[in-house]
Protein backbone atom coordinates (compact mmCIF):
# COMPACT_ATOMS: atom_id res chain seq x y z
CA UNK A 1 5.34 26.60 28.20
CA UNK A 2 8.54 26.49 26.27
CA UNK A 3 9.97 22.91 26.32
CA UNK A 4 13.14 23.92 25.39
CA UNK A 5 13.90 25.73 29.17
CA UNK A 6 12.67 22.81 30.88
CA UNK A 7 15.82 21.96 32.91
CA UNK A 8 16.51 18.21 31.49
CA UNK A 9 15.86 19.43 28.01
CA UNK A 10 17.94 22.59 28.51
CA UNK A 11 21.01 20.60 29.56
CA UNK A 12 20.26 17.91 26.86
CA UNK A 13 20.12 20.56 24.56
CA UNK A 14 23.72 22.00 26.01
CA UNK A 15 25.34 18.58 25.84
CA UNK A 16 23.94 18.39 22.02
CA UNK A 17 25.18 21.83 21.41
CA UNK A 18 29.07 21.58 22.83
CA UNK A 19 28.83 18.01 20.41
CA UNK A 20 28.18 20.31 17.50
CA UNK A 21 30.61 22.67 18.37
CA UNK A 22 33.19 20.15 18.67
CA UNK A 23 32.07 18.69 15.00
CA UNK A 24 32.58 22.20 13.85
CA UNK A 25 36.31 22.11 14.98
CA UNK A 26 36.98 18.84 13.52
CA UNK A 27 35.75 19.83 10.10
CA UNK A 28 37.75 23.54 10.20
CA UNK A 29 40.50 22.48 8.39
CA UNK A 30 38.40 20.48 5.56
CA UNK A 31 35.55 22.90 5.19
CA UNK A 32 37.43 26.13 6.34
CA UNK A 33 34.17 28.33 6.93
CA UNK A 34 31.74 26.27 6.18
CA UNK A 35 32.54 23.92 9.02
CA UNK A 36 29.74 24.81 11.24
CA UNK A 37 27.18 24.10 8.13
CA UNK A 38 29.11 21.04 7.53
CA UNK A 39 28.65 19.71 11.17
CA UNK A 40 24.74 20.12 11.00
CA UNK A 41 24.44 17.92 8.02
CA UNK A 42 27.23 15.30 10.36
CA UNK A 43 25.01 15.70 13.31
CA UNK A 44 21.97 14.96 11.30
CA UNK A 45 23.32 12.11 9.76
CA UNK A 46 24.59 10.67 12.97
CA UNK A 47 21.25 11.26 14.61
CA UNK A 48 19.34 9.40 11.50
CA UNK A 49 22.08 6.76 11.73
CA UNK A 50 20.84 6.36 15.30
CA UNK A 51 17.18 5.84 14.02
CA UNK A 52 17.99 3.81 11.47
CA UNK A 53 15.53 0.44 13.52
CA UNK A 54 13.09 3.00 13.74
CA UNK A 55 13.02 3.25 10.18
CA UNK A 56 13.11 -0.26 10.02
CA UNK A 57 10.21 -0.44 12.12
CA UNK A 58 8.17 1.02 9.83
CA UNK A 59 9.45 -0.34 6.64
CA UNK A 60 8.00 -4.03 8.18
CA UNK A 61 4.67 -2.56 9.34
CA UNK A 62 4.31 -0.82 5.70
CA UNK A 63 5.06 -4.04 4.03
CA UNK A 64 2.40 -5.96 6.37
CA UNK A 65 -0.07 -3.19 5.63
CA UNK A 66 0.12 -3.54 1.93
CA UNK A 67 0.33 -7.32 2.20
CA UNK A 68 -2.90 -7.52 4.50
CA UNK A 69 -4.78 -4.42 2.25
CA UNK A 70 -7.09 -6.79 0.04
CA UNK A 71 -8.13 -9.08 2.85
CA UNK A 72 -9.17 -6.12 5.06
CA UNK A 73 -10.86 -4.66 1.91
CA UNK A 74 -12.69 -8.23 1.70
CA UNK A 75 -13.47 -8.36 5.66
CA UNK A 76 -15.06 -5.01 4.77
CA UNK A 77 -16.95 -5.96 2.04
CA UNK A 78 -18.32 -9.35 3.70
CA UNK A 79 -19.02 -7.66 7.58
CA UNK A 80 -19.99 -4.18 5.98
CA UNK A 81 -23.41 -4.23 8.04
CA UNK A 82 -22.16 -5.75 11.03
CA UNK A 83 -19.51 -3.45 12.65
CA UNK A 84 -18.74 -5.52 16.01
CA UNK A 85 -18.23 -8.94 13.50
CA UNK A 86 -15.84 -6.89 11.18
CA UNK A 87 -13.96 -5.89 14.19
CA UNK A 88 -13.54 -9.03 15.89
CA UNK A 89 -12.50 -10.50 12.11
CA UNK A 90 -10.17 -7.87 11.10
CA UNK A 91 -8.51 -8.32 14.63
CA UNK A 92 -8.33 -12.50 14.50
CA UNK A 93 -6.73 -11.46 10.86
CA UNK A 94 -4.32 -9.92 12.40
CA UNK A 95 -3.56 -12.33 15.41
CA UNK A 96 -3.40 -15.04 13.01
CA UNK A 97 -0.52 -12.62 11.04
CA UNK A 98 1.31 -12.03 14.38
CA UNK A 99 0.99 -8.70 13.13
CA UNK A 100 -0.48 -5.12 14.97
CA UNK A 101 -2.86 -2.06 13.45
CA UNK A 102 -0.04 -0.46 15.45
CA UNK A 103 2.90 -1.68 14.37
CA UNK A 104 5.57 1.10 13.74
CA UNK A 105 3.31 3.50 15.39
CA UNK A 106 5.71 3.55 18.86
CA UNK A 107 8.89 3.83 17.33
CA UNK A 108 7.79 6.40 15.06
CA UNK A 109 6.29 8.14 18.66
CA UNK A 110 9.69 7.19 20.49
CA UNK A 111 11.60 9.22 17.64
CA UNK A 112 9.87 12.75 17.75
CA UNK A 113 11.71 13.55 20.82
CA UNK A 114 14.69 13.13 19.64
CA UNK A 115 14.27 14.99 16.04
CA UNK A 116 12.73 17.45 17.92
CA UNK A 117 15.63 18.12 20.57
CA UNK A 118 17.70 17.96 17.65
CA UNK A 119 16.00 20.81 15.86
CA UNK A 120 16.02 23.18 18.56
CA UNK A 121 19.74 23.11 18.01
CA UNK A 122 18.92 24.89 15.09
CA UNK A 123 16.27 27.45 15.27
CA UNK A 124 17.06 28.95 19.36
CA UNK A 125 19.08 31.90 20.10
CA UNK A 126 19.77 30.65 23.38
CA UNK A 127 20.65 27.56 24.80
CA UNK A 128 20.51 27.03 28.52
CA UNK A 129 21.04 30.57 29.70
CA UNK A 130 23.92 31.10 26.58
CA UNK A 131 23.72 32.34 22.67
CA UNK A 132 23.85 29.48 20.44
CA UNK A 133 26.94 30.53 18.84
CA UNK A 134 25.68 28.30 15.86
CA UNK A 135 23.80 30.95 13.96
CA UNK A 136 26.45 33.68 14.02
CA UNK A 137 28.18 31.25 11.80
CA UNK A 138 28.53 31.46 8.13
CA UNK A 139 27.91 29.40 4.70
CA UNK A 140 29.31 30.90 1.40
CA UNK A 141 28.36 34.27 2.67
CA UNK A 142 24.92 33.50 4.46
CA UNK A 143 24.51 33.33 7.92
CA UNK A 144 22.82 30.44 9.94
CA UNK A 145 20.86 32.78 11.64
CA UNK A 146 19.15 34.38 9.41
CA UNK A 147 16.34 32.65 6.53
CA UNK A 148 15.18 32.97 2.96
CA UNK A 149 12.15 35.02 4.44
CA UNK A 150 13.87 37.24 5.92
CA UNK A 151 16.79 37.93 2.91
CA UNK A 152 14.43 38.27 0.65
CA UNK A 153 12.94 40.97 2.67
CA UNK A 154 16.08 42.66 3.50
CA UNK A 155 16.52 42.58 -0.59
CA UNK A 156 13.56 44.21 -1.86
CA UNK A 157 13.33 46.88 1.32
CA UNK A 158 16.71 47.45 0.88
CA UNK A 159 16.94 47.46 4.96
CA UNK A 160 19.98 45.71 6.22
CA UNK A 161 19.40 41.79 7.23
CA UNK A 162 18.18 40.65 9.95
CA UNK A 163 18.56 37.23 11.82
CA UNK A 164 15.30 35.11 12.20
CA UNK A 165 16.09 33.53 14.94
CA UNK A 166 15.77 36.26 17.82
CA UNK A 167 19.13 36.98 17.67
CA UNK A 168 20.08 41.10 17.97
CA UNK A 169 22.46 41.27 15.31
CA UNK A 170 24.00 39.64 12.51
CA UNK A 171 27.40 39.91 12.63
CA UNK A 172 29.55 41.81 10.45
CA UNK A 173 26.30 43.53 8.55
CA UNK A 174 26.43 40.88 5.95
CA UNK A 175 24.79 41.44 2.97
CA UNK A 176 21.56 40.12 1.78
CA UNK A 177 21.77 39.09 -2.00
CA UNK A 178 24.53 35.96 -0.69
CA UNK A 179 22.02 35.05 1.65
CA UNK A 180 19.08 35.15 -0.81
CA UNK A 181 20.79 32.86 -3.41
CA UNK A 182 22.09 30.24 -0.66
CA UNK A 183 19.08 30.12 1.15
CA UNK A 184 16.73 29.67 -2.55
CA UNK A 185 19.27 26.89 -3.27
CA UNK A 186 18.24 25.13 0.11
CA UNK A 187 14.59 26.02 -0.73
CA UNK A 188 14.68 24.58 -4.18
CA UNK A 189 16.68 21.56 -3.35
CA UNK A 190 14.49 20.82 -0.57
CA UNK A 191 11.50 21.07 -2.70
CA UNK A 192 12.74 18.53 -5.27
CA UNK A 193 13.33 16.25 -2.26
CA UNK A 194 9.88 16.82 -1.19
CA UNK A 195 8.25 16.12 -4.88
CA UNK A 196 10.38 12.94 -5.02
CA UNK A 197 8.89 11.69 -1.08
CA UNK A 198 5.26 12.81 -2.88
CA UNK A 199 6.29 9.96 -5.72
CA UNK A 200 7.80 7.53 -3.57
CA UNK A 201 4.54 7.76 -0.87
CA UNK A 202 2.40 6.82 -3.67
CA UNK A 203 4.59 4.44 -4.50
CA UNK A 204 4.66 2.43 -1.90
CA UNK A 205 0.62 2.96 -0.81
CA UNK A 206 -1.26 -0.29 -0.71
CA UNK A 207 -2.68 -1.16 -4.22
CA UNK A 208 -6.59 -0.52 -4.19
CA UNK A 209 -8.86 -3.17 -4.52
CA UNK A 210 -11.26 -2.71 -7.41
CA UNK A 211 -14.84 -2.74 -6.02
CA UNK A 212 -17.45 -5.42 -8.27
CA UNK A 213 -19.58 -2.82 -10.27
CA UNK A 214 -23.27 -3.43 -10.42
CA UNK A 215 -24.15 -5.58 -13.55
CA UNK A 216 -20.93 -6.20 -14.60
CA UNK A 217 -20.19 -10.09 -15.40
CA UNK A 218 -16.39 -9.56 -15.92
CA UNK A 219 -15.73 -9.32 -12.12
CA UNK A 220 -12.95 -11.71 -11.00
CA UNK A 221 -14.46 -13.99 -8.36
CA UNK A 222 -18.06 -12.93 -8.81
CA UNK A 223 -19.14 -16.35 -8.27
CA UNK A 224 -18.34 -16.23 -5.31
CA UNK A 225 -20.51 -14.48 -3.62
CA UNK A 226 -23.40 -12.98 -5.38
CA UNK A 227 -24.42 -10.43 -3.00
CA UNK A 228 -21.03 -8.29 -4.20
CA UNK A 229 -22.90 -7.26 -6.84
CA UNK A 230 -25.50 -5.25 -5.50
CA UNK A 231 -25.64 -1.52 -5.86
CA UNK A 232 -24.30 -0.73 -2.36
CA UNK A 233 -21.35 -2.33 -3.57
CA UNK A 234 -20.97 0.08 -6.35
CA UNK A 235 -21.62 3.05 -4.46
CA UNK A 236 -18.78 3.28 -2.01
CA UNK A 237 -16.94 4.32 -4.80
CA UNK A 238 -17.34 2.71 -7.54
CA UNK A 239 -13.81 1.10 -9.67
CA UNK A 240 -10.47 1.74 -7.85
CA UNK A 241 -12.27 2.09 -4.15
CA UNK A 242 -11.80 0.07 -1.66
CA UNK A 243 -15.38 -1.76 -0.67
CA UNK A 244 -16.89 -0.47 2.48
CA UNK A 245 -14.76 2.65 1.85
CA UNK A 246 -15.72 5.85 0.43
CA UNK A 247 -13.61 6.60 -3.01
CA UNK A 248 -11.51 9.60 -1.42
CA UNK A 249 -10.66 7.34 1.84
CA UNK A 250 -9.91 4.01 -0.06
CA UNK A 251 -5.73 3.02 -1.19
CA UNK A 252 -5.04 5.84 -3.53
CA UNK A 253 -8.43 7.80 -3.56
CA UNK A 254 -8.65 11.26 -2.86
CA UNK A 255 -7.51 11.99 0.47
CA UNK A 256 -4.67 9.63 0.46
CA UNK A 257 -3.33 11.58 -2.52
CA UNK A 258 -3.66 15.12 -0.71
CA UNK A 259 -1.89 13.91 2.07
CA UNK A 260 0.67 12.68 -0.47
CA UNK A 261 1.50 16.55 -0.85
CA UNK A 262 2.30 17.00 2.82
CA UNK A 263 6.15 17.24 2.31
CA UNK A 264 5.54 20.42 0.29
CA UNK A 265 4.61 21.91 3.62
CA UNK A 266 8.59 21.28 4.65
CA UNK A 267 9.59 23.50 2.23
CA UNK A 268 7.04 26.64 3.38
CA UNK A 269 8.48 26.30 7.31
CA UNK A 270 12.29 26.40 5.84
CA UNK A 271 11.56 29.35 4.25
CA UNK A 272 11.05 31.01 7.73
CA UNK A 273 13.71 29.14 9.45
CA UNK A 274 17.16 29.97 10.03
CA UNK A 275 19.29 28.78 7.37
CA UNK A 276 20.99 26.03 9.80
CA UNK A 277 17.11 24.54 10.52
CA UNK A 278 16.59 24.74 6.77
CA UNK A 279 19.84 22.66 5.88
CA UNK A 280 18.83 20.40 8.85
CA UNK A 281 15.13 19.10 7.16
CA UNK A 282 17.01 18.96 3.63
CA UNK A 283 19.19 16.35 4.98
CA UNK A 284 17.08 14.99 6.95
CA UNK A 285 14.24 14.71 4.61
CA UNK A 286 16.37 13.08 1.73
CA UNK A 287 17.63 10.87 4.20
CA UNK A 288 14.29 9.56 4.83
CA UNK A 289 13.14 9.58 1.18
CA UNK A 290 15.97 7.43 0.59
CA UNK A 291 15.58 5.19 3.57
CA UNK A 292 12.29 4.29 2.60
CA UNK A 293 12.93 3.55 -0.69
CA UNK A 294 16.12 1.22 0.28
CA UNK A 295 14.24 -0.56 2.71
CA UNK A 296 11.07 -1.09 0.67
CA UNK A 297 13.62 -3.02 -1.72
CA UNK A 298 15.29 -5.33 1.12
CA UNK A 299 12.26 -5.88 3.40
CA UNK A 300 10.15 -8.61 2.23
């Protein structure tokens, strides 16, 4: 089923469409013809203006996460045998907070609709019934309809270039090697932005709890409890691991930093895109790296 005909969608998408249009007309006389590329990075910046509490939203519940992070990794390393008593603790832990394992999770779930209505605008050939008028449009001598992919391909064939977007022609037969340079300029820009979100994601993880190693008399609050010692302490991964947690699920262990390379994926699906998507998830992906980063500085 394509989500995008559904009739409320459809004429959502319509009303978001003429809006862009209208943007496009507005910037004509600053950005001549590259007003119609210059109203998808407006639009995008209105609609992340929009989302800004979402953001906010999870700015809080990251800051609670890392703040509660090494007295979960202590309910876990007390209750590690008993999984009903680590539950009940780790929930009174966070009733006595007035904080939620959930927190930021329905914002974040409230926002997908949105960012995904609002990238339809730039990857359809139709929009309710009509051509989206966007992609026969033009930046510095690359159309919006057509992708890196696909200029690339029209380059080393030598066949003329072809839209990516479903659409039957380009118009006026433009030529490739423009639209190979200004779409590899999106690609490589975008992938900076996406190294930077890897840095800034690690960043801002919750700082692992070193796990009491077996033997080891240098421990910081050994005394304690001397049951932390024992080898099953050391074995769920040893220094830098959470306890109760496997090495490659604790803070910073091995999954967390493959995950951490996740952006890079952004950069792959605008290389199939049409150039308007691609400029879309550059702004909007260096809008949210920088977000982030602002609001893990003001949020305390």
């Amino acid at each position: 089923m394509n989500i995008y005909a559904f009739g409320p969608v459809a004429a959502a998408l319509d009303a978001a469409s003429t809006v862009l249009q209208f943007l496009s007309s507005v910037l004509q006389p600053l950005a001549g013809g590259a007003s119609a590329a210059l109203a998808v990075v407006a639009l995008t910046v209105l609609v992340r203006l929009v989302l800004i509490p979402v953001g906010v939203s999870q700015a809080r519940a990251q800051r609670m996460r890392t703040r509660l992070a090494p007295r979960l990794a202590e309910l876990q390393r007390r209750h590690r045998r008993d999984p009903q008593r680590l539950q009940r603790e780790t929930m009174a832990l966070y009733a006595a907070e007035n904080a939620s394992p959930l927190a930021g999770c329905l914002p974040l779930l409230l926002q997908a609709p949105v960012l995904s209505l609002v990238y339809g605008l730039f990857i359809l050939p139709t929009i309710n019934g009509h051509p989206n008028v966007l992609l026969t449009e033009w930046l510095l001598g690359a159309p919006l309809g057509t992708s890196f992919a696909a200029a690339l391909s029209a380059v080393v064939s030598g066949h003329p270039l072809q839209a990516s977007a479903g659409l039957a022609v380009l118009p006026g037969s433009p030529d490739a090697l423009p639209a190979l340079l200004v779409t590899g300029v999106v690609l490589v820009l975008l992938a900076a932005v996406a190294l930077v979100s890897r840095r800034v994601t690690l960043a801002l993880a919750p700082v692992p709890v070193v796990a009491p190693v077996s033997g080891s008399s240098s421990v910081s609050g050994s005394s304690s409890g001397s049951g932390s010692s024992s080898g099953s302490g050391s074995s769920a991964g040893g220094p830098g691991a959470a306890p109760g947690l496997p090495a490659a699920l604790a803070p910073g262990g091995g999954l967390q930093r493959a995950l951490s390379w996740l952006p890079l994926m952004t950069v792959v699906i605008a290389a199939f895109v049409p150039l308007a998507a691609a400029l879309y998830l550059l702004v909007t992906t260096t809008w949210t790296v920088a977000e982030r980063a602002l609001l893990h500085r003001l949020i305390r």
